[in-house]
Protein backbone atom coordinates (compact mmCIF):
# COMPACT_ATOMS: atom_id res chain seq x y z
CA UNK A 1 0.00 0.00 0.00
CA UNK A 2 0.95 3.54 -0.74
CA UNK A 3 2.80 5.76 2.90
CA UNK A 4 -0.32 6.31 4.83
CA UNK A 5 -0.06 9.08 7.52
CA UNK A 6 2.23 8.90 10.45
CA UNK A 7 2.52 9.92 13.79
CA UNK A 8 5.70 11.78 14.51
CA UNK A 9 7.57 12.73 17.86
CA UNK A 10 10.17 15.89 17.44
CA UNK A 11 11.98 17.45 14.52
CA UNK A 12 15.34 16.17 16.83
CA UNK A 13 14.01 12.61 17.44
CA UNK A 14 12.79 12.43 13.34
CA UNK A 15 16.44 13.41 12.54
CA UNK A 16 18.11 10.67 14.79
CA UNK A 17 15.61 8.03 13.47
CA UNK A 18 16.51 8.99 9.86
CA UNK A 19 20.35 9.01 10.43
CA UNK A 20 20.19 5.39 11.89
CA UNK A 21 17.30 4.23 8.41
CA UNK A 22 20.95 5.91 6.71
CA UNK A 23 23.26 3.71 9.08
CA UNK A 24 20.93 0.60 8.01
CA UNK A 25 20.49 1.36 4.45
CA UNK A 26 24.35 0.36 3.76
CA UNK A 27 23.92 -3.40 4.09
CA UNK A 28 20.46 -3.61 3.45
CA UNK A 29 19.58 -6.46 1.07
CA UNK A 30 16.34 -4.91 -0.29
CA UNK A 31 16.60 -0.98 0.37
CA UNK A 32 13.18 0.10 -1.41
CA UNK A 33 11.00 -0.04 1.07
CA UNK A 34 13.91 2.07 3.68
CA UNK A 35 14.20 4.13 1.25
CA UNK A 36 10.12 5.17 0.50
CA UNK A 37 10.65 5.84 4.40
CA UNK A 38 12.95 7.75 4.31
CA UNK A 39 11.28 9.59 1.53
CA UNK A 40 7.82 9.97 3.44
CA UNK A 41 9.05 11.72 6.35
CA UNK A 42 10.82 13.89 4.28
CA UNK A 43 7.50 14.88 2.78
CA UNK A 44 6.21 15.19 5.88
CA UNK A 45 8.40 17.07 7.63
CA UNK A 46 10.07 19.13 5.00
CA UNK A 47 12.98 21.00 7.19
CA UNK A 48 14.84 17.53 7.75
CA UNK A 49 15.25 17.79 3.70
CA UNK A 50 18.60 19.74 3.77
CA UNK A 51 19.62 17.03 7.07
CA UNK A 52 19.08 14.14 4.47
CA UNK A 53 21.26 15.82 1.78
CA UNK A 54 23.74 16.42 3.84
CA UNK A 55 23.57 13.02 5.21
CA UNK A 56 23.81 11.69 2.20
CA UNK A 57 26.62 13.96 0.73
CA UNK A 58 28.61 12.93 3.18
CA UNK A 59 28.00 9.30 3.04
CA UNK A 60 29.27 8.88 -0.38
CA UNK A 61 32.46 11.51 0.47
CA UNK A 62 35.07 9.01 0.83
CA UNK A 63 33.52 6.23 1.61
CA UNK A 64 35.55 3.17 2.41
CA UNK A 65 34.53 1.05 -0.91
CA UNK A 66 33.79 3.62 -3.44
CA UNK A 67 31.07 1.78 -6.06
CA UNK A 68 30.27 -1.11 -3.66
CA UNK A 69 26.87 -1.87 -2.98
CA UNK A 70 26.40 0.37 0.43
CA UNK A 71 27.94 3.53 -1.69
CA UNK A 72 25.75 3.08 -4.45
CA UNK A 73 22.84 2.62 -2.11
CA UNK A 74 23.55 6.12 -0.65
CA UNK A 75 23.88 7.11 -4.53
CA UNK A 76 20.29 5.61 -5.40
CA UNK A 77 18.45 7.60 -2.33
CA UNK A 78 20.32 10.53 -3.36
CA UNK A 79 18.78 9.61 -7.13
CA UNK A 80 15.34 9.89 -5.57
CA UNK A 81 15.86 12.52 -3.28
CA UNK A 82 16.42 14.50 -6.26
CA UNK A 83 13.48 13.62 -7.96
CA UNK A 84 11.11 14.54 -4.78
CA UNK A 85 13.02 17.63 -3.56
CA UNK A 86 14.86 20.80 -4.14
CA UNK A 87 17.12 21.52 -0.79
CA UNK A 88 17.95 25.20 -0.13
CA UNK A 89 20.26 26.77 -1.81
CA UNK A 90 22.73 26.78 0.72
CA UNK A 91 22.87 22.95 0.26
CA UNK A 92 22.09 22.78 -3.45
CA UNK A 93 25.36 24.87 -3.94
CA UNK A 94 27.50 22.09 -1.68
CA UNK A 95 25.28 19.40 -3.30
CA UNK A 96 26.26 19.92 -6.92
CA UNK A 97 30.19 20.88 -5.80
CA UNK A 98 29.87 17.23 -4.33
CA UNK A 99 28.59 16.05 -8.23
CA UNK A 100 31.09 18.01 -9.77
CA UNK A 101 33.98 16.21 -7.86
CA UNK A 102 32.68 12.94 -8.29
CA UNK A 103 32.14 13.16 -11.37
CA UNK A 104 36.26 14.19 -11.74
CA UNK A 105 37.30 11.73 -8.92
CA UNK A 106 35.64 8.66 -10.98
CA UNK A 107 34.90 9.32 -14.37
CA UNK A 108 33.17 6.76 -16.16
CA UNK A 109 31.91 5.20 -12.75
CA UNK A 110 28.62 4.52 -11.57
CA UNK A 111 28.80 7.03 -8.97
CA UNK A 112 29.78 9.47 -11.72
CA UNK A 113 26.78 8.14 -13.66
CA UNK A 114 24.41 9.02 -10.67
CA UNK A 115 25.68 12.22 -10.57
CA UNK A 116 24.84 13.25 -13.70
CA UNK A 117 21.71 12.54 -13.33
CA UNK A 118 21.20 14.03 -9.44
CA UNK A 119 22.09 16.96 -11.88
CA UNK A 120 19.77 16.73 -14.46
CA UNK A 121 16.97 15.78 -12.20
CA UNK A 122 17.53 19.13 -9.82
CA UNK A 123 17.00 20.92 -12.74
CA UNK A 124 13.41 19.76 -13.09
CA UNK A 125 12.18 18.72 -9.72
CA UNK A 126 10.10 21.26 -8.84
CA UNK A 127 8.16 19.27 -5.49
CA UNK A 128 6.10 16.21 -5.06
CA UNK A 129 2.29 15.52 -4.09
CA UNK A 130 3.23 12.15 -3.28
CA UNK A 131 6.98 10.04 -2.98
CA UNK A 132 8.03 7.82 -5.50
CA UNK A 133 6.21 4.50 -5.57
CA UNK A 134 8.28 0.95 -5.29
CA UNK A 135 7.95 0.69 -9.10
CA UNK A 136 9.45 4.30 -9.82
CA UNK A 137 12.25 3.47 -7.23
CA UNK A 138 13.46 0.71 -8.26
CA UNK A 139 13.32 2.44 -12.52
CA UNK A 140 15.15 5.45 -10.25
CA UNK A 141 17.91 3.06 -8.79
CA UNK A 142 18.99 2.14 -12.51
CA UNK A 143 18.39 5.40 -13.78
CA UNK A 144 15.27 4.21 -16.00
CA UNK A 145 12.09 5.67 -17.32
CA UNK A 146 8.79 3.98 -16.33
CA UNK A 147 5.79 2.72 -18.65
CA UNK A 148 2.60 4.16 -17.92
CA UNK A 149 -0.52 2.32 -20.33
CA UNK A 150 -3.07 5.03 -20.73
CA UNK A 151 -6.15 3.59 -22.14
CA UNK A 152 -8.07 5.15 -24.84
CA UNK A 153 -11.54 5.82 -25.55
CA UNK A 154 -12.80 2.39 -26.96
CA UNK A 155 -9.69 -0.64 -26.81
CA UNK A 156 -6.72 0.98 -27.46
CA UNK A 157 -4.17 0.92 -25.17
CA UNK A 158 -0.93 3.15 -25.08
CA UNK A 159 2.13 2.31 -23.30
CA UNK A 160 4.33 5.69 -22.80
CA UNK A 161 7.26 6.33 -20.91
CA UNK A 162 7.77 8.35 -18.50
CA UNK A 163 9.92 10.25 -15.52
CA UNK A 164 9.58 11.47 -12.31
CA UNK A 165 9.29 14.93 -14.30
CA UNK A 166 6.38 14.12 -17.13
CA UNK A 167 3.23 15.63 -16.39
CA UNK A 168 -0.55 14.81 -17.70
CA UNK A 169 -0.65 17.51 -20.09
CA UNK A 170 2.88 16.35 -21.51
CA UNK A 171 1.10 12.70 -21.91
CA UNK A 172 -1.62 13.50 -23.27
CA UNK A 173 -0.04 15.99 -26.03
CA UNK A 174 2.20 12.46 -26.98
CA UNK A 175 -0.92 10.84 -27.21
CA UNK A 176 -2.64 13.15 -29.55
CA UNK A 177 -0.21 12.88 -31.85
CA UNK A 178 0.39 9.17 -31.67
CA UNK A 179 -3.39 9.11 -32.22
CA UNK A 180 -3.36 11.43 -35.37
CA UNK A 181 -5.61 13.84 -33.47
CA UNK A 182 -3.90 16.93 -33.58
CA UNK A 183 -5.73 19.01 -36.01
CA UNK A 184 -8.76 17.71 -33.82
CA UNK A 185 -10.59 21.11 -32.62
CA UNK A 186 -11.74 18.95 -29.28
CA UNK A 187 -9.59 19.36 -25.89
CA UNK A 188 -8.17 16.25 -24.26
CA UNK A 189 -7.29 15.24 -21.28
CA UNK A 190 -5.93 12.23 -18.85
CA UNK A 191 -8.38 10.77 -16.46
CA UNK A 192 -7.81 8.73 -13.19
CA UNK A 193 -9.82 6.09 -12.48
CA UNK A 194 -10.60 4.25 -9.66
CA UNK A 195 -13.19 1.99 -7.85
CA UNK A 196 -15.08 4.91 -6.12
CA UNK A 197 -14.50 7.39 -8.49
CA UNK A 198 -13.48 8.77 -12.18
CA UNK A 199 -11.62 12.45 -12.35
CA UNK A 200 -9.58 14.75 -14.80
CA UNK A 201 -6.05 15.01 -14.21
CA UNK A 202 -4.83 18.32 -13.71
CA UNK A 203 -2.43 19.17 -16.79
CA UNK A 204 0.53 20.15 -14.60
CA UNK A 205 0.30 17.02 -12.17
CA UNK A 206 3.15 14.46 -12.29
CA UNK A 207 1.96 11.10 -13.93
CA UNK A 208 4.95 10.22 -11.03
CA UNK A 209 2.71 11.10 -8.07
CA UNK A 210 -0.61 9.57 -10.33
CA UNK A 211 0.93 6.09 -10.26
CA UNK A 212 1.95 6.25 -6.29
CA UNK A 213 -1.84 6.99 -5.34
CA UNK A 214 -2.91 3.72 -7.40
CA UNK A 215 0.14 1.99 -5.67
């Protein structure tokens, strides 16, 4: 099931929980679910953001097995912390000086290869309604699109990819022209469907945060 709400004790208590989910994360066999934890109270409380960046910046500063699997499991969380949040500037400024050199230090590396696209993806994260779901973690964690399958009026079906960054109106535009509809003088628009209900999609909403309320 998607985060539900939680029940939180102080900003000081959050921060020492988080740092030990960190600790943990290195030799965990399957960090997905740590990490959509680590996510959610992020989104919840938003001013241990910057605490998580740092954490994480300074995890995967010279760590003792650069590209093993605990660095690049600090690398991943940093992938999707990227993708959900902007930190201050303060800490975007020491965040991409921390790319920069690892992307010098190891050229060619994995870790290099995350950083290039922490990069990319803080210059389109703009905030989340919702974390990442498993499925867009685990796309995150090799630095993959997702497939969404729209369907159509009558049976057609569309598969599209798409990022932590697409929104509905950016789907749907792919879709009229896929569909040879674009000298159609009708407007179009996604939908979201479930048992209780049927609703438009607001254009600018990430197809990201769709997906993670039908998770």
């Amino acid at each position: 099931a998607a985060p539900g709400p939680r029940s939180y004790t102080t900003l000081r208590d959050e921060a020492v929980k988080l740092f030990n989910s960190l600790q943990q994360l290195e030799s965990e066999r399957d960090p997905v679910p740590l990490m959509q934890g680590v996510l959610q109270t992020c989104l919840d409380l938003p001013p241990l953001v910057d605490e998580i960046y740092c954490q994480l910046v300074k995890q995967t500063t010279e760590p003792p097995a650069p590209g093993g699997q605990g660095d690049l499991h600090y690398w991943q969380l940093l992938t999707c912390m990227s993708c959900t949040f902007l930190p201050s500037p303060p800490v975007l400024r020491f965040l991409r000086f921390h790319l920069d050199k690892t992307e010098s230090r190891f050229p060619a590396s994995e870790m290099a290869k995350y950083a290039c696209f922490i990069r990319e993806a803080l210059g389109k994260t703009k905030g989340r309604e919702c974390v990442p779901s498993l499925e867009e973690i685990l796309m995150l964690m090799q630095r993959q699109e997702m497939v969404c399958t729209v369907h159509c009026p009558g049976a057609t079906a569309c598969s599209v990819a798409i990022s932590s960054h697409t929104t509905a109106e950016e789907v749907a535009q792919e879709l009229v022209s896929r569909l040879g509809l674009s000298q159609s003088p009708n407007l179009f628009a996604l939908y979201e469907q479930s048992r209780r209900r049927e609703q438009p999609v607001g254009s600018a909403t990430l197809l990201a945060d769709v997906l993670t309320r039908f998770e």
